[in-house]
PDB file of N, CA and C in Angstrom:
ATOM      1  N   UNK A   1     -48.854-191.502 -82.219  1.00  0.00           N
ATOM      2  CA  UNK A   1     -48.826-191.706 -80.789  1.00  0.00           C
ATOM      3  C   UNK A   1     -49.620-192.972 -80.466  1.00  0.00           C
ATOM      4  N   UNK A   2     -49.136-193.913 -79.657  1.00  0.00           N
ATOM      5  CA  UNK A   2     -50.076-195.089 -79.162  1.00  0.00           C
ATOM      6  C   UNK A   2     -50.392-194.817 -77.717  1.00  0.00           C
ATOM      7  N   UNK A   3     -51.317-196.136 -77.716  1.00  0.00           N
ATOM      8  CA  UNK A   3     -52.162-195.618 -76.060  1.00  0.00           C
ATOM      9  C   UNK A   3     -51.579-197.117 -75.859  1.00  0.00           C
ATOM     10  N   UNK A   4     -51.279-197.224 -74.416  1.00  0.00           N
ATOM     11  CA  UNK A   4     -50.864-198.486 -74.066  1.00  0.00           C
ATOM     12  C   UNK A   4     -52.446-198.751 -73.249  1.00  0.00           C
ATOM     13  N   UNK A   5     -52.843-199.684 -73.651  1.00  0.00           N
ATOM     14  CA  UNK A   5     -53.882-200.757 -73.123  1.00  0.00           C
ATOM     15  C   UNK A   5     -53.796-201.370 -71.981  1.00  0.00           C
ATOM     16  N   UNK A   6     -54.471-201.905 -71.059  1.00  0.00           N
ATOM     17  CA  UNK A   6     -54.703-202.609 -69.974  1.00  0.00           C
ATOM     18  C   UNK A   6     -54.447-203.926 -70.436  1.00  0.00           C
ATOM     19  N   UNK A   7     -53.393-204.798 -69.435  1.00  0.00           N
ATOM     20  CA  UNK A   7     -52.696-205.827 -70.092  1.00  0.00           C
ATOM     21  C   UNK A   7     -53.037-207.000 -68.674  1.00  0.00           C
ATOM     22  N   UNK A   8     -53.973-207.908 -68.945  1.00  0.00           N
ATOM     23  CA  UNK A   8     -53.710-208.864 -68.089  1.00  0.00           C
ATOM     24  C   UNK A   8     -52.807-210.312 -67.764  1.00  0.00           C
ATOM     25  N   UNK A   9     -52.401-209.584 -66.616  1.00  0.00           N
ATOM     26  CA  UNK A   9     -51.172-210.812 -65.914  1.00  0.00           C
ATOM     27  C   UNK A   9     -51.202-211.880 -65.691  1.00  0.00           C
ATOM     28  N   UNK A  10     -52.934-212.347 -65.032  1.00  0.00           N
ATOM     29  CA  UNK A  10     -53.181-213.351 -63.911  1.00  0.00           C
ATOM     30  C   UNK A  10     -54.909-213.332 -64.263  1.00  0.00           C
ATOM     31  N   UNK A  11     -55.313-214.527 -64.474  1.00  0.00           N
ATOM     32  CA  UNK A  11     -56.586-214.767 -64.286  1.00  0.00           C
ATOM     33  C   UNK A  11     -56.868-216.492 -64.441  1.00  0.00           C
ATOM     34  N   UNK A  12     -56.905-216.628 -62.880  1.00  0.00           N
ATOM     35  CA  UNK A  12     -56.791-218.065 -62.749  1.00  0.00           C
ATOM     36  C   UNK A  12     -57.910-218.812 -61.770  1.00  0.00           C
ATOM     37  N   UNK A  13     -58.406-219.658 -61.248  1.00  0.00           N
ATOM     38  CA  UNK A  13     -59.244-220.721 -60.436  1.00  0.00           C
ATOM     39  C   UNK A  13     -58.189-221.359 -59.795  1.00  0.00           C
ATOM     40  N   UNK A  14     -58.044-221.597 -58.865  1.00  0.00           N
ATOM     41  CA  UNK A  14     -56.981-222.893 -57.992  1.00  0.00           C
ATOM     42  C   UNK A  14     -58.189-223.227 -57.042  1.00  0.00           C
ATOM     43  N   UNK A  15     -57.871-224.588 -57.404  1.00  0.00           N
ATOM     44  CA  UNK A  15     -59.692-225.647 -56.578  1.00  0.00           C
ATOM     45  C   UNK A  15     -58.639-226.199 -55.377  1.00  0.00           C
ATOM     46  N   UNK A  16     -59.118-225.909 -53.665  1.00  0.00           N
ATOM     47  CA  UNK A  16     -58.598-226.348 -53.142  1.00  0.00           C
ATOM     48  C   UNK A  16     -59.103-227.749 -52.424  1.00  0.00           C
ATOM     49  N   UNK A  17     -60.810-227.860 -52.342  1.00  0.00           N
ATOM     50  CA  UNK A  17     -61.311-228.925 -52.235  1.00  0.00           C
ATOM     51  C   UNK A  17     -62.453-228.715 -52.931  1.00  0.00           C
ATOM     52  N   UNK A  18     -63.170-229.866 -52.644  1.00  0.00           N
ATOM     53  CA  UNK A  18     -64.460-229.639 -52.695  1.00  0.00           C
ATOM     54  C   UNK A  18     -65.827-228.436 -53.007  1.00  0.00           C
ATOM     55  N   UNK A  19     -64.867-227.547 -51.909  1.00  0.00           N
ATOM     56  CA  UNK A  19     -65.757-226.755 -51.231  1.00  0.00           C
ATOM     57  C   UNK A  19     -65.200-225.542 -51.356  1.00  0.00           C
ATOM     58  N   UNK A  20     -64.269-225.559 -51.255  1.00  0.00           N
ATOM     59  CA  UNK A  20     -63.087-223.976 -51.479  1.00  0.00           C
ATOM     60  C   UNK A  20     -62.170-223.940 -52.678  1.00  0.00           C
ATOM     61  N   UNK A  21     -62.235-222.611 -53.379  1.00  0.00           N
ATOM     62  CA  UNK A  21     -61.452-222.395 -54.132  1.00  0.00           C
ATOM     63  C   UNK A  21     -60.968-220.488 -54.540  1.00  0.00           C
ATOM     64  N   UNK A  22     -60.092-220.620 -54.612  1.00  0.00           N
ATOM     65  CA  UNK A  22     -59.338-218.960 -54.956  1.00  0.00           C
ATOM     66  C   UNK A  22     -59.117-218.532 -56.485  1.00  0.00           C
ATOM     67  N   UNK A  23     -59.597-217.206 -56.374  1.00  0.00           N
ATOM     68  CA  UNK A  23     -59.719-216.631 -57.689  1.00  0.00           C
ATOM     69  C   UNK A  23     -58.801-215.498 -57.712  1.00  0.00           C
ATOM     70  N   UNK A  24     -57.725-215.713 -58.788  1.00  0.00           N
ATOM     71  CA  UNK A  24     -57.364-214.484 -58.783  1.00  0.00           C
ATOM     72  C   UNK A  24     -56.996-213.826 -60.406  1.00  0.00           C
ATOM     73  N   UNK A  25     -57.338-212.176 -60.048  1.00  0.00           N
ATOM     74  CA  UNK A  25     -57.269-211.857 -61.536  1.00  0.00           C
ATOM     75  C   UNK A  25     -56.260-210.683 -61.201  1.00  0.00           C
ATOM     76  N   UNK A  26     -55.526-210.143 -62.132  1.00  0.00           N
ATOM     77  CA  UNK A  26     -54.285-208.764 -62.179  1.00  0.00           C
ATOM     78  C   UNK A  26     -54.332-208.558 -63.138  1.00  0.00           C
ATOM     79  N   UNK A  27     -54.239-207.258 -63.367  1.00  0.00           N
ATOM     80  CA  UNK A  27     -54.116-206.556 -64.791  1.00  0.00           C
ATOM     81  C   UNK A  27     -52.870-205.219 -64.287  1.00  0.00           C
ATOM     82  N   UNK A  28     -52.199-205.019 -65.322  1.00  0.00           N
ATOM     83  CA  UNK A  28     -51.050-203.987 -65.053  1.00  0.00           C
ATOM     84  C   UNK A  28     -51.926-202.767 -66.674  1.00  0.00           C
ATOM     85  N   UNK A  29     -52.148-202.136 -65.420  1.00  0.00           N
ATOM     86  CA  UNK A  29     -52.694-200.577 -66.116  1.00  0.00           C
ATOM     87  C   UNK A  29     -51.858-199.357 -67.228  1.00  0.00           C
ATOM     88  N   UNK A  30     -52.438-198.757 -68.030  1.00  0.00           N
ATOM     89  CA  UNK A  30     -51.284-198.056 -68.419  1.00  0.00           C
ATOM     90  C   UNK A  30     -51.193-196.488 -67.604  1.00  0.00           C
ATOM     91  N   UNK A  31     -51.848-196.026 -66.539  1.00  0.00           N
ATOM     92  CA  UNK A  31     -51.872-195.686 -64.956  1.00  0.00           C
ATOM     93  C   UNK A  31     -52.929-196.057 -63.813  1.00  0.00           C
ATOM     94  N   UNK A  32     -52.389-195.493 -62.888  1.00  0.00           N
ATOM     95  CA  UNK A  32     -52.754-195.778 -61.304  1.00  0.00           C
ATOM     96  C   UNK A  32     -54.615-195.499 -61.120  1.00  0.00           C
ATOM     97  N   UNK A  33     -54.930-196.423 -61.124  1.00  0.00           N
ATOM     98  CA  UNK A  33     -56.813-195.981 -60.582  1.00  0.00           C
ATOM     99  C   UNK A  33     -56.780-194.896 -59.706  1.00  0.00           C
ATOM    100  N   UNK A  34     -57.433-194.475 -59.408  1.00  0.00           N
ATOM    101  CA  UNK A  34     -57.961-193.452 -58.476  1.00  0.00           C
ATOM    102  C   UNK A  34     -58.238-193.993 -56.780  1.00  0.00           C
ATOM    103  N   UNK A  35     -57.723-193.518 -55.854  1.00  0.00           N
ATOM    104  CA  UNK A  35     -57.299-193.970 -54.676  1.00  0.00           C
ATOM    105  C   UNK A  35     -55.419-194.912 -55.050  1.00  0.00           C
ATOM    106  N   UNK A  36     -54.799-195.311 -55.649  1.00  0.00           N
ATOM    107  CA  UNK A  36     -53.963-196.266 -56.099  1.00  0.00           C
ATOM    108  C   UNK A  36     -52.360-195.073 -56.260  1.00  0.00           C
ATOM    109  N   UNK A  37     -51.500-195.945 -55.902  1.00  0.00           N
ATOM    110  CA  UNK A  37     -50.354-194.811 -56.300  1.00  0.00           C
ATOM    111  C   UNK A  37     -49.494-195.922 -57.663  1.00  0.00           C
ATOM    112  N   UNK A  38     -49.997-197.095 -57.858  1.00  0.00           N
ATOM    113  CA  UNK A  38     -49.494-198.205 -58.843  1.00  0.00           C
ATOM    114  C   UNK A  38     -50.136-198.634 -59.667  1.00  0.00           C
ATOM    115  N   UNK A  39     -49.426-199.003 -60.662  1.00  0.00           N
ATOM    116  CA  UNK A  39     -50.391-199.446 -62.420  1.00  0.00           C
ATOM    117  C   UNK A  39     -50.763-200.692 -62.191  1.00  0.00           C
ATOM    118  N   UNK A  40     -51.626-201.442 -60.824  1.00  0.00           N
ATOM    119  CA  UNK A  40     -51.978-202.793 -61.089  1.00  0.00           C
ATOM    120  C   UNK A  40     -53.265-202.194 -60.858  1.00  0.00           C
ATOM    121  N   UNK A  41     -54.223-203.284 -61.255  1.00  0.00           N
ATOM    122  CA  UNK A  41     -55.601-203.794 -60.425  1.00  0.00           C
ATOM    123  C   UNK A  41     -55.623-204.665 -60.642  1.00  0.00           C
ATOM    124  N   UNK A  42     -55.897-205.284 -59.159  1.00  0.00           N
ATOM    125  CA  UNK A  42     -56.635-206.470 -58.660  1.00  0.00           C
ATOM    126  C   UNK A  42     -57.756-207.136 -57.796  1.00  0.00           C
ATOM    127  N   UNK A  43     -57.909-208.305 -58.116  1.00  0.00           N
ATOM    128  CA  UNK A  43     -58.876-208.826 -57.296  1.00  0.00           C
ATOM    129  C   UNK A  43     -58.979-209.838 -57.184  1.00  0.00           C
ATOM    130  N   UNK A  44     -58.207-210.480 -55.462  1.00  0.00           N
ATOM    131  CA  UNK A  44     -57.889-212.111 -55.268  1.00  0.00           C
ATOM    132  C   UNK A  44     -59.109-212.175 -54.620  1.00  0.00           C
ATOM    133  N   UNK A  45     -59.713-213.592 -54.670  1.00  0.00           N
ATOM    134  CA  UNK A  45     -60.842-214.134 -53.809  1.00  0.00           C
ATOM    135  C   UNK A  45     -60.940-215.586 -53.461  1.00  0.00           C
ATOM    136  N   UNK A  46     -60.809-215.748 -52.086  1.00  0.00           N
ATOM    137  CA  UNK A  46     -60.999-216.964 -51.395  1.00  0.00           C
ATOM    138  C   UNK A  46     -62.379-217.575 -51.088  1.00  0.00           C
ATOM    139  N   UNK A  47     -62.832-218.490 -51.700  1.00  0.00           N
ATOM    140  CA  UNK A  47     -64.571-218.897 -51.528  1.00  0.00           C
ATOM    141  C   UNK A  47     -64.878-219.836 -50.998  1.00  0.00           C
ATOM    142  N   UNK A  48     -65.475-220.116 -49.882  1.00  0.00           N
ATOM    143  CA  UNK A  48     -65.463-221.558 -49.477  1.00  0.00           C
ATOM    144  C   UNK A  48     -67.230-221.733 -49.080  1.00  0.00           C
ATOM    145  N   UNK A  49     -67.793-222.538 -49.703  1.00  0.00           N
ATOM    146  CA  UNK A  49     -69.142-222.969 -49.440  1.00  0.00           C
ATOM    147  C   UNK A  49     -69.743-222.445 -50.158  1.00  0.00           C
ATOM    148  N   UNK A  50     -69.280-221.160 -51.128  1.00  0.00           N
ATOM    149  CA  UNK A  50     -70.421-220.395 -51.913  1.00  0.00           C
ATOM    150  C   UNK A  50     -70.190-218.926 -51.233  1.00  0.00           C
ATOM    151  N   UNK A  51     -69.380-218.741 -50.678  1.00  0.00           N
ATOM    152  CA  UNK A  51     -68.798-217.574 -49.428  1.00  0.00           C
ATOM    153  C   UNK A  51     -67.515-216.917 -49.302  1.00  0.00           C
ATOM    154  N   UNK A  52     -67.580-216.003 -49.644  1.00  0.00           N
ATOM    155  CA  UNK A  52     -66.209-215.098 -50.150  1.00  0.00           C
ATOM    156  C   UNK A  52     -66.001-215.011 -48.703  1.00  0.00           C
ATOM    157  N   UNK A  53     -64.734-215.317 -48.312  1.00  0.00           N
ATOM    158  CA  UNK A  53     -64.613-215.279 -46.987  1.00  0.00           C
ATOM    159  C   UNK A  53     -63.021-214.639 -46.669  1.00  0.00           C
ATOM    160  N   UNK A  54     -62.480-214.595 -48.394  1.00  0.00           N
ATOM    161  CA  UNK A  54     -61.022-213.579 -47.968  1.00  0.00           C
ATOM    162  C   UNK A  54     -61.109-212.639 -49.483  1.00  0.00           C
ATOM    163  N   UNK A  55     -60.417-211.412 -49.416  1.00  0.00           N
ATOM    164  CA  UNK A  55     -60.195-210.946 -50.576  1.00  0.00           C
ATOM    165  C   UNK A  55     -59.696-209.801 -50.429  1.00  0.00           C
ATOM    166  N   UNK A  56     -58.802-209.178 -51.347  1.00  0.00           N
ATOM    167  CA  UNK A  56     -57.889-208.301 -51.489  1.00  0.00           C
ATOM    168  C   UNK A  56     -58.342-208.102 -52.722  1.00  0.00           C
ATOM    169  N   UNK A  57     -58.612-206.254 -52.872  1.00  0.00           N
ATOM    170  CA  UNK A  57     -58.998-205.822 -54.274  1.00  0.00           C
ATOM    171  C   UNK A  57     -58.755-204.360 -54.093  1.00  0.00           C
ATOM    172  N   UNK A  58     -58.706-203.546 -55.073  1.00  0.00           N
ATOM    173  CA  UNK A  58     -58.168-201.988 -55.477  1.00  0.00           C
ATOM    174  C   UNK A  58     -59.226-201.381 -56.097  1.00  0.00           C
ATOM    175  N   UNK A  59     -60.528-201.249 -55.910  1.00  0.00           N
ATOM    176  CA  UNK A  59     -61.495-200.893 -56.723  1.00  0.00           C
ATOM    177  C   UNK A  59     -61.003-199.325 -56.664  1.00  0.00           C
ATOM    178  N   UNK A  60     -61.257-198.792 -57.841  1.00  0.00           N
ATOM    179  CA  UNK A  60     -61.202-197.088 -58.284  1.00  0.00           C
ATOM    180  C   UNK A  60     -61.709-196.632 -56.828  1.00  0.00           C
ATOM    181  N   UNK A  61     -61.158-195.514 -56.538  1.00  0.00           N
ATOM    182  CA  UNK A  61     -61.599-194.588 -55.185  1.00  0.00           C
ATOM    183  C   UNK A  61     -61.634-195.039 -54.162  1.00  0.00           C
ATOM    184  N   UNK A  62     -60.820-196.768 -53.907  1.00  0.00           N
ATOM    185  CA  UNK A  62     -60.903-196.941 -52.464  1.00  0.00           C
ATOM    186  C   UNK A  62     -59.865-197.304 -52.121  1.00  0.00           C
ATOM    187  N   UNK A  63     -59.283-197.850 -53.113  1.00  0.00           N
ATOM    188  CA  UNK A  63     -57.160-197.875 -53.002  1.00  0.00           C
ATOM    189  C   UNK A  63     -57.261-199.556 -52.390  1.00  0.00           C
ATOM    190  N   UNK A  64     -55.998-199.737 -52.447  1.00  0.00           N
ATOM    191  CA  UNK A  64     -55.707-201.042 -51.828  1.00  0.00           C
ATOM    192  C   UNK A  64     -56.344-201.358 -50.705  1.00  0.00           C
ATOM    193  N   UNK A  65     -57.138-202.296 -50.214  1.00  0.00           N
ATOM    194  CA  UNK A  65     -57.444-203.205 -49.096  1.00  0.00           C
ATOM    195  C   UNK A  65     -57.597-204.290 -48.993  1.00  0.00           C
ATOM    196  N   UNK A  66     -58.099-204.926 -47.799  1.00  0.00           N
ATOM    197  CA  UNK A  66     -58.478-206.383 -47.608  1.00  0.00           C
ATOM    198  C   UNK A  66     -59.495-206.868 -47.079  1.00  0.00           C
ATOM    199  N   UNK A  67     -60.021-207.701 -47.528  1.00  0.00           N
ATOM    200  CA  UNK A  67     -61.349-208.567 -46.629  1.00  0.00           C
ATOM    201  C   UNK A  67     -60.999-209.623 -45.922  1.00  0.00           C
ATOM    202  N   UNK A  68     -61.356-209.838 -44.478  1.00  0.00           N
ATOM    203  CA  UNK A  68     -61.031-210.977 -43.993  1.00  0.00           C
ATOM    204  C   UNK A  68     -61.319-211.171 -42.886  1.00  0.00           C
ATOM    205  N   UNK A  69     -62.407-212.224 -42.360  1.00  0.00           N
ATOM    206  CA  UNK A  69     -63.695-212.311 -41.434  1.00  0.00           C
ATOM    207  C   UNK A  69     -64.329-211.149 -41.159  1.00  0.00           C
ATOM    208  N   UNK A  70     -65.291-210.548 -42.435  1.00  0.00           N
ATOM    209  CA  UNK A  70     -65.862-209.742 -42.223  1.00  0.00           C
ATOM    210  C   UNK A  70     -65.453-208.615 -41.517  1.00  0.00           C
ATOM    211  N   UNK A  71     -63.965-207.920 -41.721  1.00  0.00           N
ATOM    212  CA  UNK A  71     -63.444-207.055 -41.322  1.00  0.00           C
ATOM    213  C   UNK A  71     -63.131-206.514 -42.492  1.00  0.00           C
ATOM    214  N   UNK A  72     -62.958-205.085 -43.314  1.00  0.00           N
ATOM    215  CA  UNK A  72     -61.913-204.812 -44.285  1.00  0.00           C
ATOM    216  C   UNK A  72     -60.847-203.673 -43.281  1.00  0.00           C
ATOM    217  N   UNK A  73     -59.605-204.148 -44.047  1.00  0.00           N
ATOM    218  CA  UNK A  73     -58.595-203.060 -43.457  1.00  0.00           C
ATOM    219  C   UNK A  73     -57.429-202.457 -44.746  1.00  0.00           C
ATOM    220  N   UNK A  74     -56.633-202.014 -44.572  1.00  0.00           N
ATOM    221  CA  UNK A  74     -56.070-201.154 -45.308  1.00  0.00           C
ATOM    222  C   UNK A  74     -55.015-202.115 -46.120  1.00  0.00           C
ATOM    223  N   UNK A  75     -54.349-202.439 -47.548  1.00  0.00           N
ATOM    224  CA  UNK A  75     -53.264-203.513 -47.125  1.00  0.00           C
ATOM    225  C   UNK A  75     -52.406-202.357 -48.235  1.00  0.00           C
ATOM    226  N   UNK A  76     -51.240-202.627 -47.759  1.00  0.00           N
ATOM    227  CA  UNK A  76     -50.654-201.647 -48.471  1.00  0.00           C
ATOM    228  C   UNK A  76     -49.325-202.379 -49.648  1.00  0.00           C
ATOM    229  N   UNK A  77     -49.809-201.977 -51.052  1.00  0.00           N
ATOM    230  CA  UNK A  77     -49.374-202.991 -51.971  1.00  0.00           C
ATOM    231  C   UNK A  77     -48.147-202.524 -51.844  1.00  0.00           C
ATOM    232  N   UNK A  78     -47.153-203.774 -52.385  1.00  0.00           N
ATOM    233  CA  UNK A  78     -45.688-203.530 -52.927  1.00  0.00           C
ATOM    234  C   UNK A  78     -45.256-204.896 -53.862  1.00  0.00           C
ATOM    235  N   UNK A  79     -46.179-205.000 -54.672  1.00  0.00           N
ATOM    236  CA  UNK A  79     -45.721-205.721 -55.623  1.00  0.00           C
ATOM    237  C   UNK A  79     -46.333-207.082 -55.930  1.00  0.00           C
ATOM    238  N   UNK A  80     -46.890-207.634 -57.205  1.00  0.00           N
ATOM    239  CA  UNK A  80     -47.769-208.614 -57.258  1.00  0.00           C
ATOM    240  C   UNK A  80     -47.213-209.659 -56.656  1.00  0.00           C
ATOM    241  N   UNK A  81     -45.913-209.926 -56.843  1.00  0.00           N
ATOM    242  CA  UNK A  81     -45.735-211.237 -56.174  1.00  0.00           C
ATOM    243  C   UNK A  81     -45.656-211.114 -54.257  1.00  0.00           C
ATOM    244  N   UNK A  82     -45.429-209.694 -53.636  1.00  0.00           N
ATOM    245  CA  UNK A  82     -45.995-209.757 -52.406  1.00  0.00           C
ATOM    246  C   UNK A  82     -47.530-209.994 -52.150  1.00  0.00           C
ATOM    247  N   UNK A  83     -48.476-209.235 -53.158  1.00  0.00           N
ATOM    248  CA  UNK A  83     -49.419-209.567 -53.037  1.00  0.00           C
ATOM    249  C   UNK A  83     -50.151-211.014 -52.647  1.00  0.00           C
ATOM    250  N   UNK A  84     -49.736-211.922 -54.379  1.00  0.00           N
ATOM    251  CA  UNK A  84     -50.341-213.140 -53.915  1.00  0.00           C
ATOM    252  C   UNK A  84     -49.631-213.697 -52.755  1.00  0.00           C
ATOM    253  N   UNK A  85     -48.297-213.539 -52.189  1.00  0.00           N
ATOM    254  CA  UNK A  85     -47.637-214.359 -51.233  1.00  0.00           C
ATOM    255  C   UNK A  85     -48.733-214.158 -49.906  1.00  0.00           C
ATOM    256  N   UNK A  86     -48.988-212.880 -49.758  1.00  0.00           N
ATOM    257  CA  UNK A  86     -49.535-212.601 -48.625  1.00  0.00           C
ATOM    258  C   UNK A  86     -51.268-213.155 -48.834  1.00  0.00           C
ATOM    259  N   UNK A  87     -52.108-213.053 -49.658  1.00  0.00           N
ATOM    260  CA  UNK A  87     -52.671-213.384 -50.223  1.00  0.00           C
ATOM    261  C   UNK A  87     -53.105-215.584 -49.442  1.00  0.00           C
ATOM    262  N   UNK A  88     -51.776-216.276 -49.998  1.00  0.00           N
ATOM    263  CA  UNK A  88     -51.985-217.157 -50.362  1.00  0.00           C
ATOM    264  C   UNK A  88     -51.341-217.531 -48.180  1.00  0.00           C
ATOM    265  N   UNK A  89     -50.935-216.759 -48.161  1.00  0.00           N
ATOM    266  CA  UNK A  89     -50.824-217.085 -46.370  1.00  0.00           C
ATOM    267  C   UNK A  89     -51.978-216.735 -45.321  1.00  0.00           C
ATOM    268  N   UNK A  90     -52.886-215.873 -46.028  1.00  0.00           N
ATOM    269  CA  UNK A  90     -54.111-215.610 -45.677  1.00  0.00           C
ATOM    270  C   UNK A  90     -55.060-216.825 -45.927  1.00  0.00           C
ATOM    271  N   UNK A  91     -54.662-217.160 -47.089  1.00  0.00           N
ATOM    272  CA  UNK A  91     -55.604-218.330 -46.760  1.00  0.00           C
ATOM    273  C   UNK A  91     -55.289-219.679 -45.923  1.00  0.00           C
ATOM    274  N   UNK A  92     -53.702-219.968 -45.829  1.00  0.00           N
ATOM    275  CA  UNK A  92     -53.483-220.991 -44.984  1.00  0.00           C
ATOM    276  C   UNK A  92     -53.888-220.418 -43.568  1.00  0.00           C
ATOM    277  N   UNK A  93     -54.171-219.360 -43.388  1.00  0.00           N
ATOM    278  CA  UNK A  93     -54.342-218.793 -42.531  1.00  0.00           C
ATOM    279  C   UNK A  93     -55.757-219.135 -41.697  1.00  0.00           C
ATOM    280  N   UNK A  94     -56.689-218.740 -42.509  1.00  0.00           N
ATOM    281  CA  UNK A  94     -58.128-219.106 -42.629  1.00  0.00           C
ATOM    282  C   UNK A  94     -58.246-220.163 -42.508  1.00  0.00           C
ATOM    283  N   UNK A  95     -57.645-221.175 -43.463  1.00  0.00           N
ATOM    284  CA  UNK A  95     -57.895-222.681 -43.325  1.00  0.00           C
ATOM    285  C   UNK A  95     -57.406-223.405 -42.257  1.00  0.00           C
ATOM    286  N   UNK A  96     -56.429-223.002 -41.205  1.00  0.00           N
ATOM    287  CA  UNK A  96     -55.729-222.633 -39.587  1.00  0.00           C
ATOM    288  C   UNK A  96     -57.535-222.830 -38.859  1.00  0.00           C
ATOM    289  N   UNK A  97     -57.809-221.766 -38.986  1.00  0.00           N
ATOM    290  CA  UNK A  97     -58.534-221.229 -37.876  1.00  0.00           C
ATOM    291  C   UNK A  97     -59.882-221.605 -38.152  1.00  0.00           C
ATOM    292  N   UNK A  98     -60.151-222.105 -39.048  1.00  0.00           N
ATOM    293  CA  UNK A  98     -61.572-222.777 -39.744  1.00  0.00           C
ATOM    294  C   UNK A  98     -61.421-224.508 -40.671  1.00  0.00           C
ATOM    295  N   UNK A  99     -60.935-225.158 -39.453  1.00  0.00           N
ATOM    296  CA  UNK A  99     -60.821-226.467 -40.377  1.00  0.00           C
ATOM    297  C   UNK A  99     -61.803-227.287 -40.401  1.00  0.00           C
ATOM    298  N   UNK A 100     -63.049-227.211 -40.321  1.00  0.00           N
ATOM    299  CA  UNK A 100     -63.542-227.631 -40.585  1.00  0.00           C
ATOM    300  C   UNK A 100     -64.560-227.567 -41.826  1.00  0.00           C
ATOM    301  N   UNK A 101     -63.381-226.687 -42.413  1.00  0.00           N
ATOM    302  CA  UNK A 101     -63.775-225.935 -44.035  1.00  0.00           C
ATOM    303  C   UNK A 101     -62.522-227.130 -45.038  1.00  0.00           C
TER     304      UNK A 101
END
């Protein structure tokens, strides 16, 4: 009998200036964490100044959510590549409403 292992997808840096840059890591599980109904975990992070200022992560027992201006809310996954899409519009998003970042 084999055990299927935790297999990572995604573990990358994208430098957007200076000052900001996004981290993101995915791993496809061989099951669902606890709070989770899907075999990923993740954890994207937007940093600007030294300041996590966006992020989407699945930690065990708290299930999918999001960070974003010091709000977290619920985000409800359907698939890595929705993830980063939404993810990566969050940050044009941020960078919208904070340009002087």
């Amino acid at each position: 009998m084999s055990i299927m292992k935790a297999f990572e997808l995604v573990r990358t840096r994208v430098i957007y200036s200076d000052v900001a840059f996004a981290e993101l890591v995915l791993w496809r599980l061989p099951a669902p964490l606890a709070g989770s109904v899907h075999s990923f975990k993740y954890r994207l992070a937007y940093v600007v100044r030294g300041i996590c200022v966006l992020r989407y992560d699945n930690e065990a027992g708290k299930g999918d959510h999001r960070h974003y201006g010091g709000e977290e809310s619920v985000y409800a996954f359907a698939g890595p590549d929705k993830l980063i899409a939404a993810f990566q519009s969050d940050i044009a998003r941020w960078n919208r409403e904070n340009s002087d970042s």
